[in-house]
Protein backbone atom coordinates (compact mmCIF):
# COMPACT_ATOMS: atom_id res chain seq x y z
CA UNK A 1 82.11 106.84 137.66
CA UNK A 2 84.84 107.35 135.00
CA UNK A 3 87.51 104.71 135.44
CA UNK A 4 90.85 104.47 133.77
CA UNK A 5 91.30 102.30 130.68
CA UNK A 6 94.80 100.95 129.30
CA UNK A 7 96.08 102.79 125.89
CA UNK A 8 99.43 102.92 124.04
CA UNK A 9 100.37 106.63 123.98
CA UNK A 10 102.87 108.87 122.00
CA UNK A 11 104.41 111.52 124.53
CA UNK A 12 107.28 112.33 121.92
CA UNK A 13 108.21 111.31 118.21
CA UNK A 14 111.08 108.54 117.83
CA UNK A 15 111.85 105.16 117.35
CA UNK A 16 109.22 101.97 118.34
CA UNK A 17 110.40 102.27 121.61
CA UNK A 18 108.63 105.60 122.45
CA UNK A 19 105.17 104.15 122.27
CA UNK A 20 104.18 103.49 126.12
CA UNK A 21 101.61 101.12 127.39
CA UNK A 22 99.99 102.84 129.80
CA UNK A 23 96.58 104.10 131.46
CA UNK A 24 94.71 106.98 130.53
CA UNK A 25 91.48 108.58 131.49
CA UNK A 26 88.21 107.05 130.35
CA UNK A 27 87.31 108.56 126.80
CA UNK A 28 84.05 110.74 127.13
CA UNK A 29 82.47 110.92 124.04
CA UNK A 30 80.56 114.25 122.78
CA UNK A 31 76.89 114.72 122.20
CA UNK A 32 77.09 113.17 118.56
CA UNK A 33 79.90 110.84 119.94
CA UNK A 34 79.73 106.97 120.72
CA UNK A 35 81.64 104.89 122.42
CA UNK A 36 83.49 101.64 121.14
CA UNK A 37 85.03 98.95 123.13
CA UNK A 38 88.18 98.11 120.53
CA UNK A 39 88.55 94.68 119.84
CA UNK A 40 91.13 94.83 117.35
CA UNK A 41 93.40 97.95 115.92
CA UNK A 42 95.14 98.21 112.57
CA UNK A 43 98.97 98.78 111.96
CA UNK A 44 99.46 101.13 109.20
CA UNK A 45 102.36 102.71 107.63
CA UNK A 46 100.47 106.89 108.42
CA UNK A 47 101.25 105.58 112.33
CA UNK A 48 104.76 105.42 112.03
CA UNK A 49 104.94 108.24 109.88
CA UNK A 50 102.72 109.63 113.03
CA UNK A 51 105.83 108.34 115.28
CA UNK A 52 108.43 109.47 113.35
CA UNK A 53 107.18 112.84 113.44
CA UNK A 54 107.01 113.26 109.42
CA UNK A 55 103.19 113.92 109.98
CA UNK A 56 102.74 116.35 113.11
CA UNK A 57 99.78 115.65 115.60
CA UNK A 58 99.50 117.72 118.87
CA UNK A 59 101.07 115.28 121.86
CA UNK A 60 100.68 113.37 123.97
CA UNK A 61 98.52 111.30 120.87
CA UNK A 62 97.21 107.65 120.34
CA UNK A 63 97.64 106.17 117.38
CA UNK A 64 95.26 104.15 115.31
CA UNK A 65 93.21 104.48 112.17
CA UNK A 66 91.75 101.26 112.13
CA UNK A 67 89.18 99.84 114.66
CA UNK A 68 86.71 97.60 115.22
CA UNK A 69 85.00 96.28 118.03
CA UNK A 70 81.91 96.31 119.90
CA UNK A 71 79.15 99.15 120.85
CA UNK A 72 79.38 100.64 124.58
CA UNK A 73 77.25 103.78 124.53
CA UNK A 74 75.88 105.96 120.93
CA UNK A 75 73.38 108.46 120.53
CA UNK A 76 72.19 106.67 117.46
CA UNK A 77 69.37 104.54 118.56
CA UNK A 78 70.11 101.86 115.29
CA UNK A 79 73.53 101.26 117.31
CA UNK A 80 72.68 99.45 120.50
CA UNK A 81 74.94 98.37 123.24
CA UNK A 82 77.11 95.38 121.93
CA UNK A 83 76.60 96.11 118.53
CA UNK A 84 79.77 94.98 116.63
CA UNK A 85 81.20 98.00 114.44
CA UNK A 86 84.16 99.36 111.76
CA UNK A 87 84.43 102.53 112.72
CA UNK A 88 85.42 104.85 108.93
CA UNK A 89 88.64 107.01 110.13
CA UNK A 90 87.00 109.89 107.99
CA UNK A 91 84.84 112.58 109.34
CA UNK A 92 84.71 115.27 106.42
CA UNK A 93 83.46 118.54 108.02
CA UNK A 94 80.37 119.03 105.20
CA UNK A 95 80.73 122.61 104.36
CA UNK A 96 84.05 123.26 102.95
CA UNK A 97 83.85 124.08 98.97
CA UNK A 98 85.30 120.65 98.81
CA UNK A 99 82.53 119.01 100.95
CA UNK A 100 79.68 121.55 99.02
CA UNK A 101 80.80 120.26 95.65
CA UNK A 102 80.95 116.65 96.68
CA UNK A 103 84.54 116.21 96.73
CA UNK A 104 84.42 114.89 100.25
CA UNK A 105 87.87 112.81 99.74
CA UNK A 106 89.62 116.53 99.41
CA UNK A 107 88.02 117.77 102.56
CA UNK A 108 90.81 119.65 104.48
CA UNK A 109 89.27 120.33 107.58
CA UNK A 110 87.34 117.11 108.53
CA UNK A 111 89.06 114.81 111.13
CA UNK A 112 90.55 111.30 111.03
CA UNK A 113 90.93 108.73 113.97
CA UNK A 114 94.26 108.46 115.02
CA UNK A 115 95.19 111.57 112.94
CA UNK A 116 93.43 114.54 114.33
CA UNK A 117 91.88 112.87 117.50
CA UNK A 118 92.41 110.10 119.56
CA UNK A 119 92.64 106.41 117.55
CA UNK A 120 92.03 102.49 118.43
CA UNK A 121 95.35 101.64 120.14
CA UNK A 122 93.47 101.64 123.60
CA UNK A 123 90.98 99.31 125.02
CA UNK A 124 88.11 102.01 124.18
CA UNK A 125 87.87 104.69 121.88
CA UNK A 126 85.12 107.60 120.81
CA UNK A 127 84.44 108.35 117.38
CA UNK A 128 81.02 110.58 115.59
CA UNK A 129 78.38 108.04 115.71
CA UNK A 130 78.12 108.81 111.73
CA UNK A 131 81.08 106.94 111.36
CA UNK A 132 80.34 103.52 112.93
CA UNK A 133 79.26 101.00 110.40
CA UNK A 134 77.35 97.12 111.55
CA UNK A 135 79.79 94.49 111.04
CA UNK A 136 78.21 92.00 108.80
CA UNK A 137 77.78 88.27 110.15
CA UNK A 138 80.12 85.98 109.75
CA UNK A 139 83.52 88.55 109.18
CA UNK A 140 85.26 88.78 112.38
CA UNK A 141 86.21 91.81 113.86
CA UNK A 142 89.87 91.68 113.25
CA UNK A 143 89.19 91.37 109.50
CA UNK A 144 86.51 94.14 109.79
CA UNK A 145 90.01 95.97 111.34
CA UNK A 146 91.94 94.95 108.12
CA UNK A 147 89.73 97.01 105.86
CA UNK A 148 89.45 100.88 105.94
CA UNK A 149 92.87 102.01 105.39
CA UNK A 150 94.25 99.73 103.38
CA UNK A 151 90.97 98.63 100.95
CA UNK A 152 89.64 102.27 100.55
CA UNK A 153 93.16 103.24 99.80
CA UNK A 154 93.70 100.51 96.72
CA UNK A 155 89.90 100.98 95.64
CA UNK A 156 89.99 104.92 95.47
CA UNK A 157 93.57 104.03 93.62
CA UNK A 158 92.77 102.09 91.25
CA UNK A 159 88.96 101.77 90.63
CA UNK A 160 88.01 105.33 91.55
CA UNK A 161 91.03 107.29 90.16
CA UNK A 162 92.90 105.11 87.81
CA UNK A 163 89.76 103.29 86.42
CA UNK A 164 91.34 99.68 86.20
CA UNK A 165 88.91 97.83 84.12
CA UNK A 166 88.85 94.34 82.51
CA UNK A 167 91.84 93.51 80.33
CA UNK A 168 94.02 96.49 82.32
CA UNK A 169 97.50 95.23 83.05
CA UNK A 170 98.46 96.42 86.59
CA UNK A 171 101.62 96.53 88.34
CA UNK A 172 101.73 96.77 91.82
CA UNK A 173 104.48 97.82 93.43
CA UNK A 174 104.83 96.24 97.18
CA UNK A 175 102.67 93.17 97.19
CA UNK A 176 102.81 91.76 100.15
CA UNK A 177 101.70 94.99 102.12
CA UNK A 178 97.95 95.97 103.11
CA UNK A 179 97.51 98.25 100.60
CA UNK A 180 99.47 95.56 98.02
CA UNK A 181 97.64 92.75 99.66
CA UNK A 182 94.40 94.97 99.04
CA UNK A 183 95.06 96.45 95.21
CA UNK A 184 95.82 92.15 94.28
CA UNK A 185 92.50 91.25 95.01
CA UNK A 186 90.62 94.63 93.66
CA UNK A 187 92.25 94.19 90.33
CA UNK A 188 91.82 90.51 90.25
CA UNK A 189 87.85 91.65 91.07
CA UNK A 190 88.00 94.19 88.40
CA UNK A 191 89.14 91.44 85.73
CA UNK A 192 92.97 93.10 85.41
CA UNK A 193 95.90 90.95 85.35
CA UNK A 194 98.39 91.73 87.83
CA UNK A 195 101.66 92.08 88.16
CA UNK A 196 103.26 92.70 91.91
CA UNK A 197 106.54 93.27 93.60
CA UNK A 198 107.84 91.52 96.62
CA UNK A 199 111.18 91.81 98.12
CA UNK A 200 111.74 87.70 99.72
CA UNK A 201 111.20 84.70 98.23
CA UNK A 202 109.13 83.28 101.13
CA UNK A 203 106.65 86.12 99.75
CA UNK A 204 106.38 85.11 96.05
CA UNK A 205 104.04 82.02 96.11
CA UNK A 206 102.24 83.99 98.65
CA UNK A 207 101.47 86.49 96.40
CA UNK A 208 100.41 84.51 93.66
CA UNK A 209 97.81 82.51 96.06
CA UNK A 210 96.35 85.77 97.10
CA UNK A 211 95.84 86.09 92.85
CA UNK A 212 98.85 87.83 91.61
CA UNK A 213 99.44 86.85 87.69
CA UNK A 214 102.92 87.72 87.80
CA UNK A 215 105.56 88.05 91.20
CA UNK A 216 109.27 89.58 90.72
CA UNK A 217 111.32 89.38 93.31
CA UNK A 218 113.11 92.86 93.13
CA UNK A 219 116.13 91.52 95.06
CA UNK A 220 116.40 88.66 92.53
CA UNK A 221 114.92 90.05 89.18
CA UNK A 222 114.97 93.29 87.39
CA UNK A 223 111.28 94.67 87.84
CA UNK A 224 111.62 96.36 84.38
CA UNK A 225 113.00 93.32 82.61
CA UNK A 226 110.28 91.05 83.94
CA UNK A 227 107.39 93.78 83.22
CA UNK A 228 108.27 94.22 79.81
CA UNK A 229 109.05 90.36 78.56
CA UNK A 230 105.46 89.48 79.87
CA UNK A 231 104.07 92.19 78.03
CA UNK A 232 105.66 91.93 74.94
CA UNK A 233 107.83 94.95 75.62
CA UNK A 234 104.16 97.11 75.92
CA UNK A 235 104.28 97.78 79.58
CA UNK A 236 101.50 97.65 81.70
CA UNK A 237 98.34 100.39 81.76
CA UNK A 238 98.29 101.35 85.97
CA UNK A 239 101.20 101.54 87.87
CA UNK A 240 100.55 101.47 91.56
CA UNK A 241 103.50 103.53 93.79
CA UNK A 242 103.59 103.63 97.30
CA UNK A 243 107.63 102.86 97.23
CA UNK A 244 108.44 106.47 96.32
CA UNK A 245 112.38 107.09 95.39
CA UNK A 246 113.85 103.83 95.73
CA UNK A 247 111.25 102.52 92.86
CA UNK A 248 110.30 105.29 91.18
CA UNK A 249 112.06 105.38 87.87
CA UNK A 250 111.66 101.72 87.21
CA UNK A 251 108.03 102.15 87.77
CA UNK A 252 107.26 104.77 84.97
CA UNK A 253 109.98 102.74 83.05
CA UNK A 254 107.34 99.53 83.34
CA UNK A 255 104.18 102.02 82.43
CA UNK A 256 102.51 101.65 78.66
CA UNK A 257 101.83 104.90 76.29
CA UNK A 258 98.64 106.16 77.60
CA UNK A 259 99.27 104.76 81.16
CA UNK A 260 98.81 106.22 84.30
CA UNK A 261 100.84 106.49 87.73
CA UNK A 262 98.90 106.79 90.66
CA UNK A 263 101.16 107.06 93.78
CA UNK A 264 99.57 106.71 97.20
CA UNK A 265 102.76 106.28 99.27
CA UNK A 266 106.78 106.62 99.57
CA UNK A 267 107.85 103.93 102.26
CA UNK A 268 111.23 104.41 100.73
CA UNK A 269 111.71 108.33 100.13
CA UNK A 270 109.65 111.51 99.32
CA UNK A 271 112.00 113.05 96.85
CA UNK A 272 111.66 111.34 93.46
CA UNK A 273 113.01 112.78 89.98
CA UNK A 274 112.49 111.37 86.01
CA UNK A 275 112.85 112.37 82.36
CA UNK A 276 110.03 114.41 81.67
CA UNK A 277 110.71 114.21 77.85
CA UNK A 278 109.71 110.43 77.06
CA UNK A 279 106.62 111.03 79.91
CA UNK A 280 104.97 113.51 78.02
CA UNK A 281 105.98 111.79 74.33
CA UNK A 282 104.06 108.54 75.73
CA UNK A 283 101.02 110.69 76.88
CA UNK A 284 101.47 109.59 80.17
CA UNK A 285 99.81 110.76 83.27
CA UNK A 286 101.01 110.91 87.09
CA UNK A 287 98.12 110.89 89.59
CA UNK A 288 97.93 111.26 93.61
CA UNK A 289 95.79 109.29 95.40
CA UNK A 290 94.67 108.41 98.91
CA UNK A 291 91.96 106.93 101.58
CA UNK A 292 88.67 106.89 99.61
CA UNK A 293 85.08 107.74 101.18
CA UNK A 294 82.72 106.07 103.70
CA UNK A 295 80.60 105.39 100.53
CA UNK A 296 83.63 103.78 98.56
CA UNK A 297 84.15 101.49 101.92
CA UNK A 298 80.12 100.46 102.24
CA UNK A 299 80.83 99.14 98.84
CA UNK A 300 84.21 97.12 100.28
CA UNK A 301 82.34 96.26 103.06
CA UNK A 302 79.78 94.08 101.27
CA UNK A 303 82.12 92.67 98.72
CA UNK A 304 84.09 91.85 101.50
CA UNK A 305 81.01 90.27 103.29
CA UNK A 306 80.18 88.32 99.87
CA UNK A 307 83.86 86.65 99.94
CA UNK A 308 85.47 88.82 97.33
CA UNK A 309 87.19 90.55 98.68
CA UNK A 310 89.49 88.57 101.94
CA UNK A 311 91.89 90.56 103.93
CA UNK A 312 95.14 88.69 105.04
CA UNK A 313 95.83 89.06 108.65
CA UNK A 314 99.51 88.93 109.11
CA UNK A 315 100.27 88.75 113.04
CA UNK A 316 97.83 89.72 116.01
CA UNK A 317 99.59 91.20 118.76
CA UNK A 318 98.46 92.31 122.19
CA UNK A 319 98.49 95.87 122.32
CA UNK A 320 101.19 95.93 124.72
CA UNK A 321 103.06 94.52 122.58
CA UNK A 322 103.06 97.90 119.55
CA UNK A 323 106.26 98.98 119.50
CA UNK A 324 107.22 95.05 118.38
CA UNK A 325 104.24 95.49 116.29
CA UNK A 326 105.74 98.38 114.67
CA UNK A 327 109.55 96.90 114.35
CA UNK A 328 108.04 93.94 111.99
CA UNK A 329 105.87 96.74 109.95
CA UNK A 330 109.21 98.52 109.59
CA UNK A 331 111.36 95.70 108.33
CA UNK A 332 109.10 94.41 106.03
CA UNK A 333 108.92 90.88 107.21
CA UNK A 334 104.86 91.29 107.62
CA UNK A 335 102.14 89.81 104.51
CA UNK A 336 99.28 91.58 104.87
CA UNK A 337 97.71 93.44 107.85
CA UNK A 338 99.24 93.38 111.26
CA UNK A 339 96.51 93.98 114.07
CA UNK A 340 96.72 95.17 117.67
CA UNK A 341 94.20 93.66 120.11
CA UNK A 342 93.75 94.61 123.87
């Protein structure tokens, strides 16, 4: 017998306030389908862009790309009952030309949790049994939670697209978010030195313990300025954007001849605008990025597992609780990853 299960669900786009805790019908996964029992649900900036309504979903909707937790039901006999799992948001549909040609990340008619179908802000959620990946021993599952969006977003950024290397200088724009939290410790891995952005001074020793190089507090210090007396007025090889207009400018003003943009965000602004001229003089290059593959994250997964890589949980919140949950992503005041657990 079905029973109701308790959910947070999105009846109409607004402020924090329209999320509603409330129940909702027990999931019923599909033939291919399994069924987790969430034990802890990432807060990402795509959910309140979800919210807001600047990325249309088909309502009522339950946010949540993130999830991990703990096997109920799968038709994948390696995935038994208790099983703790990540579950990759990305199901690409394998026979677009995109899919055909290996270009999986470009897929266009795939599906993501909490995009497309029904995500981890509920106490139980079904996702393709493909997409369920062990939880290795000794990670909880709330940093298992930490690391899809925000890990396979930095990686695909910088290591995949970018190709940050030993000896790249990198500046990251937003430091203390997941994705900033994330690219700090990738480039560190990758043997860059790194230079981030924060905007309190609370967050600027925090940034260097997590292994920034260089922190500029762009309330207190002129990101340019900063970038260029550290480099010897050079710049730095990678920018990484997710600001969009409020930072734009200043970030190809910090980038080096032969350096390279790659923008995975705009938290501040979609409409951005530069002087092409001393861009294509410098032999510059602009890239767009985004949420790399379930191959890209097995790779994570283990450094993760080995200690390399260490997500930063923020806050935990009950999932009642989203819509506060949502207020602190929205302000800024987080460090790292803020998790929802029922």
């Amino acid at each position: 017998m079905w029973v109701l299960v308790k959910a947070v669900v999105l009846e109409r786009y607004g402020p924090p306030d329209v999320l509603q805790y409330r129940d909702i019908d027990h999931p019923r996964p599909g033939p291919s389908e399994a069924l987790v029992r969430v034990a802890a649900a990432g807060v990402n900036r795509v959910d309140v862009w979800i919210r807001t309504g600047k990325y249309a979903v088909k309502l009522p909707h339950i946010l949540g790309v993130d999830v991990a937790g703990e096997v109920v039901e799968s038709p994948d006999p390696n995935l038994r009952s208790g099983t703790r799992v990540v579950v990759f948001p990305d199901k690409p549909c394998g026979q677009c030309k995109y899919c055909l040609s290996g270009k999986i990340h470009l897929c266009t008619s795939g599906s993501r949790l909490g995009s497309s179908r029904w995500g981890g802000y509920a106490e139980l959620v079904s996702a393709p049994a493909s997409t369920l990946i062990p939880v290795p021993e000794g990670m909880s599952l709330e940093e298992a939670a930490a690391l899809p969006v925000n890990y396979c977003t930095a990686w695909r950024a910088l290591v995949t697209d970018a190709g940050v290397s030993a000896g790249s200088r990198v500046l990251i724009v937003g430091g203390s978010s997941g994705v900033g939290v994330a690219a700090i410790q990738i480039a560190k891995l990758a043997g860059a030195e790194v230079f981030t952005t924060v905007g309190e001074d609370w967050k600027v020793e925090t940034a260097y313990k997590v292994g920034a190089d260089h922190v500029i507090n762009r309330k207190r210090q002129d990101a340019v300025e900063e970038v260029m007396r550290a480099t010897g007025g050079e710049g730095v090889d990678i920018v990484l954007e997710m600001a969009g207009t409020a930072f734009w400018e200043k970030a190809l003003q910090c980038l080096a001849p032969g350096g390279t943009l790659v923008t995975v965000g705009a938290t501040s602004g979609d409409n951005v605008s530069f002087n092409v001229r001393p861009f294509y003089r410098r032999h510059q290059r602009i890239l767009g990025s985004g949420m790399g593959t379930q191959g890209e994250f097995l790779k994570i997964l283990r450094l993760a597992s080995a200690g390399k890589l260490k997500p930063i949980i923020d806050r935990v919140y009950k999932l009642s609780d989203a819509a506060e949950a949502h207020r602190r992503l929205e302000a800024g005041e987080h460090f790292g990853k803020i998790i929802l657990r029922p």
